[in-house]
C-alpha atoms as a PDB file:
ATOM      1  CA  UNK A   1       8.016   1.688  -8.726  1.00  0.00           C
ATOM      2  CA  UNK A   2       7.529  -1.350  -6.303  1.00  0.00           C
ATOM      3  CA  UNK A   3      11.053  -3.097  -7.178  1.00  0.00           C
ATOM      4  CA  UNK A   4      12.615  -5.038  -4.208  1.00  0.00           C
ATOM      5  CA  UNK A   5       9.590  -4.322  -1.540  1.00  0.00           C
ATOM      6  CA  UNK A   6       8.496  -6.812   0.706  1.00  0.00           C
ATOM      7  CA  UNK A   7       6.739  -7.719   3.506  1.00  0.00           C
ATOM      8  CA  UNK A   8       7.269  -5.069   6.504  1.00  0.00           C
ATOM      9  CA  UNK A   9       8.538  -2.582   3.716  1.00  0.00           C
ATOM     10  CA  UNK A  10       7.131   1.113   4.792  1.00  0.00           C
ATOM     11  CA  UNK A  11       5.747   2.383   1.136  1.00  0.00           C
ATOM     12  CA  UNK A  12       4.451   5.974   0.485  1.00  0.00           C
ATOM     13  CA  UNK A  13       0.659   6.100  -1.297  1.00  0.00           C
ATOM     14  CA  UNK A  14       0.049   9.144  -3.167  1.00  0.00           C
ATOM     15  CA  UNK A  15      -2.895  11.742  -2.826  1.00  0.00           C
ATOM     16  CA  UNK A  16      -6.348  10.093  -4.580  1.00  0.00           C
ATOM     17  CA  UNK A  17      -5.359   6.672  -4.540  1.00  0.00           C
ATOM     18  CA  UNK A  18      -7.654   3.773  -3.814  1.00  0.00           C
ATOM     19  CA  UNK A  19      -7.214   1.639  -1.492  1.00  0.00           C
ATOM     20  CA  UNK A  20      -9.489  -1.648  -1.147  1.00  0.00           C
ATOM     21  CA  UNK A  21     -11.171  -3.327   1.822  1.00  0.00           C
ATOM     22  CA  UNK A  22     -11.396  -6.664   0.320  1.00  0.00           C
ATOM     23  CA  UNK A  23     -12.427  -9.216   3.095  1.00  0.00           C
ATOM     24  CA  UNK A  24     -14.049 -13.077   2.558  1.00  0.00           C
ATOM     25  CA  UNK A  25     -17.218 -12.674   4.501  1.00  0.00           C
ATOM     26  CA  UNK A  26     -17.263  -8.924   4.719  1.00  0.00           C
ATOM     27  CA  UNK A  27     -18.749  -5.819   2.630  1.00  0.00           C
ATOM     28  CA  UNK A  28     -16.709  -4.350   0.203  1.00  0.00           C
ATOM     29  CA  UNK A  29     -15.314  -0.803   0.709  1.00  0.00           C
ATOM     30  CA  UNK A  30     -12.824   1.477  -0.661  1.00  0.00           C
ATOM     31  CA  UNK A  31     -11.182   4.632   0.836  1.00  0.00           C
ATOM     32  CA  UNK A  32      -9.352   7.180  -1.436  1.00  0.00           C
ATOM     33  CA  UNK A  33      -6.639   8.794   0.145  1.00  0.00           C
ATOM     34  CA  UNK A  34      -6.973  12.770   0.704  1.00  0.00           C
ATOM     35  CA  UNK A  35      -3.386  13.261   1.079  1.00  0.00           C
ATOM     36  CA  UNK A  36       0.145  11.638   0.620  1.00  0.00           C
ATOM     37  CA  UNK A  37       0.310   9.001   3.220  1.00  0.00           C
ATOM     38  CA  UNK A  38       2.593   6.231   4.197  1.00  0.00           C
ATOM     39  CA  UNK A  39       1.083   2.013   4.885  1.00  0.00           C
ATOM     40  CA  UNK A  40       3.499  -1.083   6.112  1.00  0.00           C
ATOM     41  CA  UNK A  41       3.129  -3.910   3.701  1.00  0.00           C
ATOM     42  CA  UNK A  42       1.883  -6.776   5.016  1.00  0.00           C
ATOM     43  CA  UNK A  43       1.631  -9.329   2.335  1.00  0.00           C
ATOM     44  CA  UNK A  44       2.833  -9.414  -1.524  1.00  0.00           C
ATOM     45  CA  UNK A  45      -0.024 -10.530  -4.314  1.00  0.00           C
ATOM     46  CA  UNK A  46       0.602 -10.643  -7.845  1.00  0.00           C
ATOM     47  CA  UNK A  47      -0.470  -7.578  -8.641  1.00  0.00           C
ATOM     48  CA  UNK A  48      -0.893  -5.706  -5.578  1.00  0.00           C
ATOM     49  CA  UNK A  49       0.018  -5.528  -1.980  1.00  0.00           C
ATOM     50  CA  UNK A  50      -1.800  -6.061   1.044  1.00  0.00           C
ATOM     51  CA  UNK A  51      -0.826  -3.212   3.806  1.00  0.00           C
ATOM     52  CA  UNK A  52      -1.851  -1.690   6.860  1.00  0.00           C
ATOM     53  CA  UNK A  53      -3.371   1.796   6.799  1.00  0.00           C
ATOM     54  CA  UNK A  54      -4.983   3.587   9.407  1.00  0.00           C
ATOM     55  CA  UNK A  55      -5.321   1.010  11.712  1.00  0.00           C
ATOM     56  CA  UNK A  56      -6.859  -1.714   8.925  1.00  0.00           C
ATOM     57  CA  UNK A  57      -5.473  -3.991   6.106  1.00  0.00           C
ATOM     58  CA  UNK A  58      -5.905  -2.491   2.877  1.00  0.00           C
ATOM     59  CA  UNK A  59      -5.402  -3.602  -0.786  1.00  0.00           C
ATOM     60  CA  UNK A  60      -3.473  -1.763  -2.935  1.00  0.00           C
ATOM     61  CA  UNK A  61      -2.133  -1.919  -6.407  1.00  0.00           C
ATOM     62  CA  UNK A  62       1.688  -2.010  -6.579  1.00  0.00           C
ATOM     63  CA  UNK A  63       1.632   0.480  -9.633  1.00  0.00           C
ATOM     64  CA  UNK A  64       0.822   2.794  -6.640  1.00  0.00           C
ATOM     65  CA  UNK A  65       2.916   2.553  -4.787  1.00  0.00           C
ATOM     66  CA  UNK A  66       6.427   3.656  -3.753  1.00  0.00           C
ATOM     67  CA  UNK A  67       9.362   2.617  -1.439  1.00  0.00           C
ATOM     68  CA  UNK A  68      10.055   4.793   1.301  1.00  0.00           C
ATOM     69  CA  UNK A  69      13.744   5.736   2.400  1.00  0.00           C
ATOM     70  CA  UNK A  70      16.368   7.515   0.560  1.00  0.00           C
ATOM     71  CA  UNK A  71      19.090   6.074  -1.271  1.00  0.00           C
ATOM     72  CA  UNK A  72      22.849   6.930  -0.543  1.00  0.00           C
ATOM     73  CA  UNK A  73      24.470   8.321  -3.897  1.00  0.00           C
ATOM     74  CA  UNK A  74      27.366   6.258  -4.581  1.00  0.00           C
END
């Protein structure tokens, strides 16, 4: 669920997700998470988000991802 997140939006990745390193003018890489872990989102795409993750900027697919925070009942 990725309704209403934008940029500077803290967003929780689940366990085995991929994450892309997907640079003009640089390899290609991946990581895959090894446990539930939390990115900043940096910039919106069409169909994914670019965030920062362990120091880097990752890309990741909004189907993955999920809004941090609770919300109030009421």
């Amino acid at each position: 669920m990725t309704e209403n997140m934008q940029k500077g939006d803290l967003v929780w990745i689940p366990q085995h997700t991929r994450l892309h390193w997907l640079r003009e003018d640089s390899d290609k890489r991946y990581l895959v998470t090894d446990a539930p872990r939390t990115a900043v989102i940096c910039e919106e795409k069409d169909r994914s988000y670019d965030v920062f993750f362990d120091g880097n900027l990752w890309t990741i697919n909004k189907a993955y991802t999920y809004p941090m925070g609770g919300r109030s009942a009421g």
